[in-house]
C-alpha atoms as a PDB file:
ATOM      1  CA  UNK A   1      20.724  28.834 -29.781  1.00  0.00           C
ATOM      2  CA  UNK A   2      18.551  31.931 -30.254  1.00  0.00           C
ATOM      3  CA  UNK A   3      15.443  29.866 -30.900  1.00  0.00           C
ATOM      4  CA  UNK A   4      16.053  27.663 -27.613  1.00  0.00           C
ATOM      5  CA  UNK A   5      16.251  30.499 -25.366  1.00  0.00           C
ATOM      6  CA  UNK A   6      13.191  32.133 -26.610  1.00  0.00           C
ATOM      7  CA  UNK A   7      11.151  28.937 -26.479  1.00  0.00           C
ATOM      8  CA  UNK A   8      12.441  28.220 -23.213  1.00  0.00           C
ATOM      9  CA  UNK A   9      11.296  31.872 -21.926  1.00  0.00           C
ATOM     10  CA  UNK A  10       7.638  30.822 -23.662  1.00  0.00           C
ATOM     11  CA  UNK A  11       7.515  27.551 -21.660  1.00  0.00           C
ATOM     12  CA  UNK A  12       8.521  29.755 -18.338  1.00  0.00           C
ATOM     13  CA  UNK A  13       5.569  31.990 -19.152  1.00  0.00           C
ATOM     14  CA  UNK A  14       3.547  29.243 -20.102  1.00  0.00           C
ATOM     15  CA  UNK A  15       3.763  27.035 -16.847  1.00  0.00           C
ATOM     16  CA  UNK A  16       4.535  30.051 -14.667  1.00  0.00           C
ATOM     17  CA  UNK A  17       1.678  32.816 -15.717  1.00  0.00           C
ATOM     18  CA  UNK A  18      -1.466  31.640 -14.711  1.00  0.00           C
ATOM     19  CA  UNK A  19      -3.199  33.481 -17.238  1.00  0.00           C
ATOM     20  CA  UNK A  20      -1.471  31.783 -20.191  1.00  0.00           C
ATOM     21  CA  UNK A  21      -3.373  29.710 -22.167  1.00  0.00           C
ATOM     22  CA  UNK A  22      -0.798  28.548 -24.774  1.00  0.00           C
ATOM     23  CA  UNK A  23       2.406  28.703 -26.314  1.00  0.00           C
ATOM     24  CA  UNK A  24       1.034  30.547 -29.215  1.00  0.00           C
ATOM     25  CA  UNK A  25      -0.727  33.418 -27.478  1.00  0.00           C
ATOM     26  CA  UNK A  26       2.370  33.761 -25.499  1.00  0.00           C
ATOM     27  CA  UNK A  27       4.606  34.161 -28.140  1.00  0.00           C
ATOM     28  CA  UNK A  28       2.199  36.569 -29.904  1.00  0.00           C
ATOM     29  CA  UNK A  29       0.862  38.473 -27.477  1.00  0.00           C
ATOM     30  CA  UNK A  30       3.265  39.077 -24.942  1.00  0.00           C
ATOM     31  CA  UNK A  31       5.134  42.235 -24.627  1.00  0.00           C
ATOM     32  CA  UNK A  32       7.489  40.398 -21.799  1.00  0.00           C
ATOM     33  CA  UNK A  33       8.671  37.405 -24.411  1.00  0.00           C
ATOM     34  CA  UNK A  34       8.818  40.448 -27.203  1.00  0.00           C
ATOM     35  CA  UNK A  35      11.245  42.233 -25.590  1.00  0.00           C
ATOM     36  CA  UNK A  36      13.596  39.355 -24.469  1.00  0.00           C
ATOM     37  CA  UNK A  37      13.488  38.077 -28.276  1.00  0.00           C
ATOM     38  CA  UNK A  38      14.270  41.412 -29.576  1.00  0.00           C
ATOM     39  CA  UNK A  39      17.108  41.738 -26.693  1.00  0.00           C
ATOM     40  CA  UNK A  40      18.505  37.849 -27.766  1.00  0.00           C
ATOM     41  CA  UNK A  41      19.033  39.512 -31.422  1.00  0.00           C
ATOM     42  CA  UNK A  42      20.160  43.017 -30.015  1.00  0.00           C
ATOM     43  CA  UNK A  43      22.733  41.409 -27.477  1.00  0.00           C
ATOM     44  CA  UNK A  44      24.238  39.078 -29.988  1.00  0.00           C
ATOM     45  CA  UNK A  45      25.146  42.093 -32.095  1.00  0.00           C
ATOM     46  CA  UNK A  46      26.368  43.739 -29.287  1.00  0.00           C
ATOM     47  CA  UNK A  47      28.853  40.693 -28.380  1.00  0.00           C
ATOM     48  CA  UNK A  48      29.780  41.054 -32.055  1.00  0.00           C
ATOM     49  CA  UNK A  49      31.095  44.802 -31.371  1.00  0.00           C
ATOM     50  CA  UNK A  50      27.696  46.078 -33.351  1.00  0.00           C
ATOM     51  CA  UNK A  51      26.826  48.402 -30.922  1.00  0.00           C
ATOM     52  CA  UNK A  52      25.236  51.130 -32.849  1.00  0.00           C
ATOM     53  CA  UNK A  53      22.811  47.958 -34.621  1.00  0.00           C
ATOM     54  CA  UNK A  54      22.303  46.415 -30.947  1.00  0.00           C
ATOM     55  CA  UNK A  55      20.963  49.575 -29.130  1.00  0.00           C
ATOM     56  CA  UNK A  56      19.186  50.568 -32.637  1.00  0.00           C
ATOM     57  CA  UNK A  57      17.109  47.078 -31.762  1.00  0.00           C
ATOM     58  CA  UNK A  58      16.902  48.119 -27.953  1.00  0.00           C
ATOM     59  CA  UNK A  59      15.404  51.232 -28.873  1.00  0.00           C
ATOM     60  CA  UNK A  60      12.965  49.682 -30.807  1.00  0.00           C
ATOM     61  CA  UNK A  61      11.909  46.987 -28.480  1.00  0.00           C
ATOM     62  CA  UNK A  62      11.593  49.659 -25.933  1.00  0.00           C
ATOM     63  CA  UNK A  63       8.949  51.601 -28.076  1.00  0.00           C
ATOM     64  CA  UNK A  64       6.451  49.238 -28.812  1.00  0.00           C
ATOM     65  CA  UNK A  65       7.028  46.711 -25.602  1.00  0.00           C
ATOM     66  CA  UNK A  66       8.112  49.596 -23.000  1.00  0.00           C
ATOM     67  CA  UNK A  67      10.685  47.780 -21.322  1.00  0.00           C
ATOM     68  CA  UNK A  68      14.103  48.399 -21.740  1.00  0.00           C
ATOM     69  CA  UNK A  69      16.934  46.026 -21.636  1.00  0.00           C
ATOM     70  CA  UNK A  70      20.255  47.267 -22.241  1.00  0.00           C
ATOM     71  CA  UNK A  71      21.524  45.109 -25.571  1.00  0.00           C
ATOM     72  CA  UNK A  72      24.935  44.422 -23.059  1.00  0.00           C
ATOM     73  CA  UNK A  73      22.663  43.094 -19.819  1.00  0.00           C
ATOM     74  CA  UNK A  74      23.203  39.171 -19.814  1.00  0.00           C
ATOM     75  CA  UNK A  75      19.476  37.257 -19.562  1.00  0.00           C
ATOM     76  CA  UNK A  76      19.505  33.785 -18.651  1.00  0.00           C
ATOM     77  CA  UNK A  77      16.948  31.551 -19.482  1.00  0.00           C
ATOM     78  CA  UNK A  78      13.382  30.892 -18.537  1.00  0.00           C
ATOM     79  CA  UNK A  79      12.809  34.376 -17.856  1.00  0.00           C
ATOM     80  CA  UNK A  80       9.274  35.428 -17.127  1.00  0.00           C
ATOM     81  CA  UNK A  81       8.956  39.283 -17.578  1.00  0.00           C
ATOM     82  CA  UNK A  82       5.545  39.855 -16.052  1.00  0.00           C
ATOM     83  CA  UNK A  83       3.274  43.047 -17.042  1.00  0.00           C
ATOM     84  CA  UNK A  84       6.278  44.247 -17.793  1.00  0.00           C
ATOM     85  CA  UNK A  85       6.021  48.279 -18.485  1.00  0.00           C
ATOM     86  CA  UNK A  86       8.864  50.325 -16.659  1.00  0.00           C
ATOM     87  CA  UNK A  87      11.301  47.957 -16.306  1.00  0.00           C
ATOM     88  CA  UNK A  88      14.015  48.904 -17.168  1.00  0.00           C
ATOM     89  CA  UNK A  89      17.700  46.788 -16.949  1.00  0.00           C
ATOM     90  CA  UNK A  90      21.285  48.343 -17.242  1.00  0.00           C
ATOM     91  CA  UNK A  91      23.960  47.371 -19.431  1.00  0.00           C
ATOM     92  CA  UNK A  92      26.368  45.331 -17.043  1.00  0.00           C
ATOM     93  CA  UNK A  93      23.396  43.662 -15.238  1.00  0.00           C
ATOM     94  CA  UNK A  94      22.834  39.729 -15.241  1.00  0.00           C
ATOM     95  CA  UNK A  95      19.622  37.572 -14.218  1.00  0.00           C
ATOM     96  CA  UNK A  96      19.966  34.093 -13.820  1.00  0.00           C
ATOM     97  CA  UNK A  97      17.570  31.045 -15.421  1.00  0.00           C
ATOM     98  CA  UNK A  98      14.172  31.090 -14.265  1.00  0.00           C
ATOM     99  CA  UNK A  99      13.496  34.353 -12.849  1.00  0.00           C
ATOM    100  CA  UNK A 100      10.663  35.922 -12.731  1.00  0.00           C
ATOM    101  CA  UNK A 101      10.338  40.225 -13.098  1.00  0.00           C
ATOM    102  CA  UNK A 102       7.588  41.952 -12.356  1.00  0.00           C
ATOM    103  CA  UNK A 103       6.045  45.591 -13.908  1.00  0.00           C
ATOM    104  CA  UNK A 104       8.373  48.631 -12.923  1.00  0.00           C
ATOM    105  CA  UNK A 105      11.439  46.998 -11.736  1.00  0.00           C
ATOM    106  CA  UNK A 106      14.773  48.625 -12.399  1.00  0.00           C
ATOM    107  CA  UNK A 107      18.482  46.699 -12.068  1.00  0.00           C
ATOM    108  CA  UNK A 108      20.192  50.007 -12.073  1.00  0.00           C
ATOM    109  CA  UNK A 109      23.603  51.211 -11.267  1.00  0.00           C
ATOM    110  CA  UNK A 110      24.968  53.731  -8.523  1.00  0.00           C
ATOM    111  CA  UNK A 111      27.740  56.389  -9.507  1.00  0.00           C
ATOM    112  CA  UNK A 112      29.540  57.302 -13.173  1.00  0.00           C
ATOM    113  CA  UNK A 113      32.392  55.230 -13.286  1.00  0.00           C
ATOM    114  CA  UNK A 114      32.340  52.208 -15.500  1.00  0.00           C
ATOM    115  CA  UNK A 115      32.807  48.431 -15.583  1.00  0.00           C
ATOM    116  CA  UNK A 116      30.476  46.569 -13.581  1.00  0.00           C
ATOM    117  CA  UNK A 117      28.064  48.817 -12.137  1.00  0.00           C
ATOM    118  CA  UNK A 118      24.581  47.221 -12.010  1.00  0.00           C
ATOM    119  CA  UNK A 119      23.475  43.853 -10.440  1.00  0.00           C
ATOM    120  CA  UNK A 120      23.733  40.045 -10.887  1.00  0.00           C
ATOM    121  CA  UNK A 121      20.956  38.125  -9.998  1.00  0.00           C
ATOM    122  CA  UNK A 122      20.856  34.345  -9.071  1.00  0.00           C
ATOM    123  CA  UNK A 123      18.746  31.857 -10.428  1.00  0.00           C
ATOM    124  CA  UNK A 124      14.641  31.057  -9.254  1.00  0.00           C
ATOM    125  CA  UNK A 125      15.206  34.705  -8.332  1.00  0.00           C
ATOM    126  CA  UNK A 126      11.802  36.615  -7.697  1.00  0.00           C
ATOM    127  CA  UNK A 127      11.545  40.974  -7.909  1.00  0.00           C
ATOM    128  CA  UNK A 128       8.366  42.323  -6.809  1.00  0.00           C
ATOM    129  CA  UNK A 129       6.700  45.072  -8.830  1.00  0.00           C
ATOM    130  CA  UNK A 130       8.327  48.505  -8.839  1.00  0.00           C
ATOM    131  CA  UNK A 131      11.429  47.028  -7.073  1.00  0.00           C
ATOM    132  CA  UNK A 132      14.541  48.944  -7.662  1.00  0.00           C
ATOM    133  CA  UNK A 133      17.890  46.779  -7.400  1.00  0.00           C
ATOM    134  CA  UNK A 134      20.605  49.502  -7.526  1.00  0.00           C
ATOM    135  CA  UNK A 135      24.472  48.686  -7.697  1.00  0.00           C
ATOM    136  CA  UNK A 136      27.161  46.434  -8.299  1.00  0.00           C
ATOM    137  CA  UNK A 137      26.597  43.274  -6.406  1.00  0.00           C
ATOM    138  CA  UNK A 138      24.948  39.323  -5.993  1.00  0.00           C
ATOM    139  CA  UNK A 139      21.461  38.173  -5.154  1.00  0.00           C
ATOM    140  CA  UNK A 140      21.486  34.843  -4.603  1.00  0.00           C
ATOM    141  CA  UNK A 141      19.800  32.206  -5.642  1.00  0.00           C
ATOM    142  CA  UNK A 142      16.010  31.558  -4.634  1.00  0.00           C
ATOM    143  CA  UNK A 143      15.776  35.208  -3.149  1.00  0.00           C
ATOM    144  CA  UNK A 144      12.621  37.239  -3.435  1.00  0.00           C
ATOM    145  CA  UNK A 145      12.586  40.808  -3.180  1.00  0.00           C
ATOM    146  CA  UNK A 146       9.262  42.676  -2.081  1.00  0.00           C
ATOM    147  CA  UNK A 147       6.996  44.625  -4.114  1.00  0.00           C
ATOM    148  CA  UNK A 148       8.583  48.410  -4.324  1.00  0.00           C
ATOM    149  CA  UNK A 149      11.757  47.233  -2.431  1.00  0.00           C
ATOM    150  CA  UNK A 150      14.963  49.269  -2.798  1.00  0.00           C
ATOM    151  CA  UNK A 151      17.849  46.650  -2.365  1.00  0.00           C
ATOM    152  CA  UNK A 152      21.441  48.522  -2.119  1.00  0.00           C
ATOM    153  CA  UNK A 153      23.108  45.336  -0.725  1.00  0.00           C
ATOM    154  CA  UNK A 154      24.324  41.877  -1.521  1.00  0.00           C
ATOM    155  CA  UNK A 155      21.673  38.864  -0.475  1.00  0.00           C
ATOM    156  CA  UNK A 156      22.823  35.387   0.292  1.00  0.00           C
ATOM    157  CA  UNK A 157      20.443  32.614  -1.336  1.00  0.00           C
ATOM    158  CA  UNK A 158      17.091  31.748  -0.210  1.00  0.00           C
ATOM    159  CA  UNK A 159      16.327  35.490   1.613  1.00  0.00           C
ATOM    160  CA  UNK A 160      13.438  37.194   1.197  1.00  0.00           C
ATOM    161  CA  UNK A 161      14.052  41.022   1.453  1.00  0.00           C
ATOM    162  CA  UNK A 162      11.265  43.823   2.157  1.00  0.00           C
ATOM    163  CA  UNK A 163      11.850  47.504   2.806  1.00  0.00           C
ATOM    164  CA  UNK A 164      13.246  50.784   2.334  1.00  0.00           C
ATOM    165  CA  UNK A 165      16.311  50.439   1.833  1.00  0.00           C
ATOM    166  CA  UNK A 166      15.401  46.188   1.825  1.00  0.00           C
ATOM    167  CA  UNK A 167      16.364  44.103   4.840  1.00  0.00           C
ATOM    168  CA  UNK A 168      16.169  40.279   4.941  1.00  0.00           C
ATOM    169  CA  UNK A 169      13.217  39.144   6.942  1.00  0.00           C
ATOM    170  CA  UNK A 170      13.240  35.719   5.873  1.00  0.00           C
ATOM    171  CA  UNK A 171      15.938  32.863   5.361  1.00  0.00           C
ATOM    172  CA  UNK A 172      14.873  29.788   3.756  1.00  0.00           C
ATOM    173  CA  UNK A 173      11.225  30.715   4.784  1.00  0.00           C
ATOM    174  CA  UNK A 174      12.133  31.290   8.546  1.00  0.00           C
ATOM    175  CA  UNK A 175      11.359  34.914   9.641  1.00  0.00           C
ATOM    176  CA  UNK A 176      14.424  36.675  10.865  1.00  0.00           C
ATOM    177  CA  UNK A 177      14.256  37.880  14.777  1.00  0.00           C
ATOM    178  CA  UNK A 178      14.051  41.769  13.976  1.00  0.00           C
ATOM    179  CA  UNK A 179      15.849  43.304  17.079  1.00  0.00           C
ATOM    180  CA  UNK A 180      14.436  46.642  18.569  1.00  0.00           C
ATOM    181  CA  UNK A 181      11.595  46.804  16.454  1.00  0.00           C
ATOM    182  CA  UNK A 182       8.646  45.835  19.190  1.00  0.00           C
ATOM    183  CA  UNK A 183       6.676  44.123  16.130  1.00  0.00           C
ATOM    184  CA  UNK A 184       5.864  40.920  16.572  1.00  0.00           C
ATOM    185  CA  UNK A 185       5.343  38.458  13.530  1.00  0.00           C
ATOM    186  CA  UNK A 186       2.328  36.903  12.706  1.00  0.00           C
ATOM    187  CA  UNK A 187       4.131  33.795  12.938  1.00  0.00           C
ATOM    188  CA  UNK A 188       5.792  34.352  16.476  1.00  0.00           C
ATOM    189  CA  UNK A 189       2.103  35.055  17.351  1.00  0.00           C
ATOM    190  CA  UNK A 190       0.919  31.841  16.793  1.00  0.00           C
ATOM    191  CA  UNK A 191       3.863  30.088  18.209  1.00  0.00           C
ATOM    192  CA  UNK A 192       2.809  32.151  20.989  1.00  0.00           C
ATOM    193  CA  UNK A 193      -1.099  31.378  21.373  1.00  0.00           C
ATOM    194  CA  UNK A 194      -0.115  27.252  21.274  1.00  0.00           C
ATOM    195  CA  UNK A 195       2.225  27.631  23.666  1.00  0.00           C
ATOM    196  CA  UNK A 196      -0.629  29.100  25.856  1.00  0.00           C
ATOM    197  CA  UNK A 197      -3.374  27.104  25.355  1.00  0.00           C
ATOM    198  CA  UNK A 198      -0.592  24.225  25.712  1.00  0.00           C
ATOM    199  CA  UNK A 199       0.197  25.538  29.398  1.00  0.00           C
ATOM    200  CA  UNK A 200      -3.196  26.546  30.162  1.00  0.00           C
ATOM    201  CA  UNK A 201      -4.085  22.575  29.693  1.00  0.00           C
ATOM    202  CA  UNK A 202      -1.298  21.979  31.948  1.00  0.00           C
ATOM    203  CA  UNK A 203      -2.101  24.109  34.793  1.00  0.00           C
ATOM    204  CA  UNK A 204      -6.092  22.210  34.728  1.00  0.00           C
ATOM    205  CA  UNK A 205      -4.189  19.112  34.640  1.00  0.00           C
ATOM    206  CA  UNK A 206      -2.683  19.738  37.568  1.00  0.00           C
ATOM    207  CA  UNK A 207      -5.700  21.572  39.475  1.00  0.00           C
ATOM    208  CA  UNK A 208      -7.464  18.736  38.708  1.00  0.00           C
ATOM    209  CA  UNK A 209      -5.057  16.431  40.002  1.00  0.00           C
ATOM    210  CA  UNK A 210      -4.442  18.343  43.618  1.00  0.00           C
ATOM    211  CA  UNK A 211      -8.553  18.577  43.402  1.00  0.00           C
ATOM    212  CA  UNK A 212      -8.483  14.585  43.443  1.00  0.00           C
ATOM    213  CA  UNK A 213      -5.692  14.428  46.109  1.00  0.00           C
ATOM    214  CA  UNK A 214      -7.752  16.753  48.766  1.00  0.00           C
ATOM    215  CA  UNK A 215     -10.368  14.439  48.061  1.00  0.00           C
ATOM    216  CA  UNK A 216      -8.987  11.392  48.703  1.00  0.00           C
ATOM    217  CA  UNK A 217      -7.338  12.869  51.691  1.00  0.00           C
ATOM    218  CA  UNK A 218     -10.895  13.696  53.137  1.00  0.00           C
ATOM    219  CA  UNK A 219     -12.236  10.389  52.928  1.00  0.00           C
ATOM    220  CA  UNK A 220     -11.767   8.194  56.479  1.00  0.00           C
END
């Protein structure tokens, strides 16, 4: 089961990293499919009550790989840990099959008590460099959260999120109407320039056309 998952995380890489070349180099060379193997072996010691082995192997992977995956956080498959350094991913977080993590993210948790404290990700799920997901909640599936986001709330599937703390600013690819904020999108722009030109080729339509009528109204 061990061996699937970590060749399924090299065939993410592989056909998601455009700089890939093959399965081989990825598997060698690649600090992001390092430190998911070493967390595969790490987490099924710590499901086996092992903890002191399990975050012995953490530790490890964390020094030569410098990303750190709690041996408890649950990783799904087809996980493409890009770059990779900084990130860092508590102990009660999950990330769903087929997402993709980018250099200094951190799934983090908020206050000392314990249980579930740190996030769950969906599936297809996409975190922007330096992103910091912080908390005890869902992000659904096919989200994306910007580059050096800070998400402290629950997404429903297919949002994109951007911000300080992160709002949603998409929805299935749709930008979200953002009320009282006198910015207008660069899509709403363009909506607005056709509309123009479309009633600009209107109003010489019908110039044109009371042009003709005067005309023919001259004529004996």
């Amino acid at each position: 089961m061990i061996l699937k998952d970590i060749w399924l995380d090299v065939k993410a890489v592989k056909e998601r990293d455009p700089a890939a070349r093959n399965a081989l180099e990825v598997l060698l060379l690649y600090q992001g499919i390092h430190a998911l193997i070493w967390h595969r072996f790490a987490h099924w010691f710590y499901q086996h009550k092992l903890f002191f082995i399990a975050r012995l192997i953490s530790q490890l992977a964390r020094f030569f790989t410098l990303i750190e995956i709690h041996p408890g956080a649950q990783m799904g498959h087809g996980i493409l840990i890009d770059h990779g350094c900084g990130v860092v991913i508590g102990e009660t977080a999950v990330v769903g099959d087929n997402c993709t993590i980018y250099q200094g993210v951190t799934l983090g948790g908020v206050g000392l008590n314990k249980g579930k404290r740190h996030p769950t990700l969906g599936s297809n799920v996409t975190v922007g460099a330096g992103a910091k997901i912080l908390g005890s909640f869902d992000v659904g599936d096919n989200c994306t959260i910007a580059a050096n986001a800070v998400l402290l709330k629950p997404l429903e599937n297919n949002v994109t999120a951007v911000g300080i703390p992160a709002r949603p600013i998409k929805i299935g690819g749709v930008p979200i109407p953002q009320e009282g904020t006198g910015v207008v999108s660069a899509e709403a722009y363009m909506k607005l320039e056709a509309r123009m030109k479309e009633l600009e080729e209107q109003i010489l339509k019908l110039q044109k056309a009371l042009e003709t009528g005067e005309k023919e109204e001259e004529t004996p």
